[in-house]
Structures are given as structure tokens and as C-alpha cells.
Protein backbone atom coordinates (compact mmCIF):
# COMPACT_ATOMS: atom_id res chain seq x y z
CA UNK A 1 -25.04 30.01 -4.64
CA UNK A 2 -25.17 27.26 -1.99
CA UNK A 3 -23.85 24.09 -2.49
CA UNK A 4 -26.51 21.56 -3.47
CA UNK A 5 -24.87 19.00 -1.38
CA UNK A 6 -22.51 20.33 1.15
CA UNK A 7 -21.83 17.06 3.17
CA UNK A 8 -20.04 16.31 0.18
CA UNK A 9 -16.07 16.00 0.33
CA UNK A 10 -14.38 17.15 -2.83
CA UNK A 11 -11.80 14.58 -4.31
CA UNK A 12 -8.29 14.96 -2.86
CA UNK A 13 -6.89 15.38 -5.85
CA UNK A 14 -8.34 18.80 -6.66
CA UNK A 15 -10.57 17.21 -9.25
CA UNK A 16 -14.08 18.32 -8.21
CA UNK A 17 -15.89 15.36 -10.30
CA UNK A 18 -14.52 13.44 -8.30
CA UNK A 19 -16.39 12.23 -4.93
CA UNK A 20 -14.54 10.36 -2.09
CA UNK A 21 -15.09 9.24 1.33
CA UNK A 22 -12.85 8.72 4.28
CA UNK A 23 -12.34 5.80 7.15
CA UNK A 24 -10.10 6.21 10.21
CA UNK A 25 -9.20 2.09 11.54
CA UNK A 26 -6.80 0.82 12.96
CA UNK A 27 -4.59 -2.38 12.40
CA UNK A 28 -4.63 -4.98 14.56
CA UNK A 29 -1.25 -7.98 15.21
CA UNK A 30 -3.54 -10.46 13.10
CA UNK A 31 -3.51 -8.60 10.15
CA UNK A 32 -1.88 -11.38 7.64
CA UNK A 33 -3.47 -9.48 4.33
CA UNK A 34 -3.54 -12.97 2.47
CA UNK A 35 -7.09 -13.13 1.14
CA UNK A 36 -6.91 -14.10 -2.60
CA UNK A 37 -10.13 -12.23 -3.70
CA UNK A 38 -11.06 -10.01 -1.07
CA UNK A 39 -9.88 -6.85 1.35
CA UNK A 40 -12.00 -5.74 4.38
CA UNK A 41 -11.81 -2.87 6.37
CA UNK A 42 -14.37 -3.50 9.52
CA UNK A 43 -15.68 -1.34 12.78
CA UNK A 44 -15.57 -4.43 14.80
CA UNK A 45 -12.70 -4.03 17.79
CA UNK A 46 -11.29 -7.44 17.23
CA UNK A 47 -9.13 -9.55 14.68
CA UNK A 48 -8.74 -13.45 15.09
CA UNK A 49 -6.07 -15.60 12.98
CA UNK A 50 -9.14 -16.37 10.08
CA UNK A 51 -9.83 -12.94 8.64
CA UNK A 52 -7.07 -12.86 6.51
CA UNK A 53 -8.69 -10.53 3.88
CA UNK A 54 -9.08 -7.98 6.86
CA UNK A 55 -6.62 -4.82 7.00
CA UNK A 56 -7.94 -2.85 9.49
CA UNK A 57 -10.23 -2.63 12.72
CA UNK A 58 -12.14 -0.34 15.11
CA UNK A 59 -13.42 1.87 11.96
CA UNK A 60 -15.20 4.90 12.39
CA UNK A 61 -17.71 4.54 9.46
CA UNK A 62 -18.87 1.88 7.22
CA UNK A 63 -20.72 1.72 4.13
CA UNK A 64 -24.39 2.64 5.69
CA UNK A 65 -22.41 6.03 6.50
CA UNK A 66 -21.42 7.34 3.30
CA UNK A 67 -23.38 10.08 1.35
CA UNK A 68 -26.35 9.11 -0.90
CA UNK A 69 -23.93 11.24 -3.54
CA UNK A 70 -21.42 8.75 -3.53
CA UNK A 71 -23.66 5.66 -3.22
CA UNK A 72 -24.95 6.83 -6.32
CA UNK A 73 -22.09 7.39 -8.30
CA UNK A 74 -20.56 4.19 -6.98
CA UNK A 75 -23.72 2.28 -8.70
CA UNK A 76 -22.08 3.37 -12.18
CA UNK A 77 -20.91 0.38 -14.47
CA UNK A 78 -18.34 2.98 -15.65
CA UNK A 79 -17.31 4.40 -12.56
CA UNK A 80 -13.61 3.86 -11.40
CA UNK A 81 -13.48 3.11 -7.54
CA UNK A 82 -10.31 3.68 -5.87
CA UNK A 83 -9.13 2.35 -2.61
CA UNK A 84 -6.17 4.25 -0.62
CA UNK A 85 -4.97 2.55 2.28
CA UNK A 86 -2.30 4.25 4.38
CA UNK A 87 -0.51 4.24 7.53
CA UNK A 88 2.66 4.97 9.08
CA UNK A 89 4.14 6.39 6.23
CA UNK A 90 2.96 3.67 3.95
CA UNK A 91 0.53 3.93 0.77
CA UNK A 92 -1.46 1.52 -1.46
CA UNK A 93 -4.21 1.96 -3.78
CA UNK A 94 -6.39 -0.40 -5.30
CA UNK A 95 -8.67 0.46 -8.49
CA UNK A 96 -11.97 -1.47 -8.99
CA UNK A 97 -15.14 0.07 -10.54
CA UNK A 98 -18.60 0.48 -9.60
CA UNK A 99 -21.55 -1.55 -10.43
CA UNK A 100 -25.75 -1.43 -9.94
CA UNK A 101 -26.02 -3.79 -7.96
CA UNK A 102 -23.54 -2.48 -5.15
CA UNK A 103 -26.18 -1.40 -1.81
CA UNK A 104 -23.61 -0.11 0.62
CA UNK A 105 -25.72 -0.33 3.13
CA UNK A 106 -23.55 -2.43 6.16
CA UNK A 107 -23.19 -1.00 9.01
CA UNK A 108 -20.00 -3.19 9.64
CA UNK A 109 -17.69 -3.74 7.06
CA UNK A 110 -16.32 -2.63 3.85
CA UNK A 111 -15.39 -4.85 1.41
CA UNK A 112 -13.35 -4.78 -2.23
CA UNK A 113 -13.58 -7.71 -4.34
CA UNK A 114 -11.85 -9.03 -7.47
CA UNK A 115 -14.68 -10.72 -8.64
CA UNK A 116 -18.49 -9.90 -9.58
CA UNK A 117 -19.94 -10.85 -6.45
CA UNK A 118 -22.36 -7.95 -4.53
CA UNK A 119 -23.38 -7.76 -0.95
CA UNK A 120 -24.12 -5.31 1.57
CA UNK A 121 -20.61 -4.79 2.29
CA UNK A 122 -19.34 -4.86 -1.31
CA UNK A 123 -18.16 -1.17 -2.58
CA UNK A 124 -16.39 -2.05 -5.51
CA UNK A 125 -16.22 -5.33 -7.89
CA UNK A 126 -12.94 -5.74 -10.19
CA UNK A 127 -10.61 -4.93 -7.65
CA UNK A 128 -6.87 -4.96 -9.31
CA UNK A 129 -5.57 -7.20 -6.28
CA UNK A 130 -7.08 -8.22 -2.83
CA UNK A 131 -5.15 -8.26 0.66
CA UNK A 132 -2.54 -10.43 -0.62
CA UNK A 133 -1.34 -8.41 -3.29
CA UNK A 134 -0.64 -5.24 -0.83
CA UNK A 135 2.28 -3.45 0.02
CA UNK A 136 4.36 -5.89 2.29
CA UNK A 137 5.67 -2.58 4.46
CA UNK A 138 1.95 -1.60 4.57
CA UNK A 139 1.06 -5.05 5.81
CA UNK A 140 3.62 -4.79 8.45
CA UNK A 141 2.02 -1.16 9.98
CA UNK A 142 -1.25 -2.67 10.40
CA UNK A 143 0.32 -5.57 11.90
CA UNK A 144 1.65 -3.21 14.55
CA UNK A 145 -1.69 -1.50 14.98
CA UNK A 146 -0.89 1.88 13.20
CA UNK A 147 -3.16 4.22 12.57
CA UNK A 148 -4.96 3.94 9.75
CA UNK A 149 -6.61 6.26 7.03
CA UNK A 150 -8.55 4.95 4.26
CA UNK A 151 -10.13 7.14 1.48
CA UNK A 152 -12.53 5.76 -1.34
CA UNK A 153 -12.84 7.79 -4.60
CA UNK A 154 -14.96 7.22 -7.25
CA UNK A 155 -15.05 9.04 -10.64
């Protein structure tokens, strides 16, 4: 039997309820990961001093790109998002959930919030922390432009 949907990753984890989709940025020396509310991961090829919720740059997808699947499941009340960051040997997840409202539909930026608030970039609300609360040795990568991967699961 063929897979109904076979652009479909599988979750990392081995759990196959799981969906997930993946992001390859970059940091950028103007990473400060300060944001209060917010964390941003963006394809745009810059970084000035005032996007302090950004963590990384120059992505290779955004939220317009991910499967209809996913979308869909990330449009759950109940749905737990999570949010891996990682680069140069460093590791943070974040844990929101999903909500009706989210669109996913920017073809810029991706954006986890602690709060309620929905936009085009928005793919999850409820976020545990924003940029300020991650890893400090994390923070430090992106400030030296590592490499970065970034993997969204939802379940």
C-alpha cells in the first residue's frame, strides 16, 4: 500500500503520530535572543541590533512551505508543538501547542509566541519561554553564525 502522503517526514523520535518539519538557518553576530514573548527564525540574509527575538537567518523554508499535513495538525487546540533549535553541538526545545487560528502561510518568518496572539508567521501560541529564556551556549553559536537546524513537531 502506498503512502497516502509521502512528502510527509515521520517524527524523529520513531513515533509515527507524530509529524515534524525541518529548517536549515543560520545565525548571524546580532543574535542577542532577548525577546520576552517571542522567537523568530527568518529567510531574510540580514540581522540588525533590533530583532532581538530573532535566532537565526538565511532559512531555507518558512511556514508557506510546510505540508498541508502538518498545517493541519498544527490547527489542533490539543496539539503539542515542539521547537528544537540546534547548532554546534548545542540543543534547546521549546513546547507550545497548536491553535485554529494559526495560517502558516508566511513566506518569511517563523514565529513562537508565549502568548495568544496569531499571525501569518505564528506556528505555535503558549510557548514555555521566548528567545530570552534559551540556552546561553546556544545563544553564543548563533552569535558566531553556526549552522543551524531547526525541527518543529507536533503531536
Amino acid at each position: 500500500m502506498e503512502d497516502e502522503n509521502p512528502s510527509r517526514p515521520a517524527a524523529s523520535n520513531g513515533d509515527s503520530s507524530g509529524l515534524e518539519e525541518v529548517i536549515h538557518a543560520r545565525g548571524h553576530e546580532n543574535v542577542s535572543a532577548e525577546h520576552a514573548s517571542t522567537f523568530e527564525v527568518t529567510t531574510d540574509d540580514y540581522l540588525t541590533p533590533a530583532g532581538d527575538c530573532i535566532l537565526a537567518i538565511e532559512a531555507d523554508r518558512a511556514p508557506a512551505d510546510f505540508d498541508p499535513a502538518f498545517v493541519e495538525a498544527c490547527r489542533d487546540a490539543d496539539a503539542t508543538i515542539t521547537v528544537t533549535i540546534e547548532a554546534d553541538g548545542h540543543r534547546e526545545s521549546i513546547e507550545g501547542r497548536g491553535d485554529p487560528d494559526l495560517e502558516l502561510t508566511s513566506e518569511r518568518s517563523a514565529v513562537g509566541r508565549t502568548s495568544e496572539y496569531v499571525d501569518d508567521r505564528t506556528i505555535l501560541n503558549g510557548a514555555e519561554f521566548a528567545a530570552e529564556g534559551v540556552d546561553r551556549d546556544l545563544v553564543e553559536a548563533l552569535t558566531e553564525g553556526a549552522e543551524t537546524t531547526v525541527t518543529i513537531a507536533v503531536e
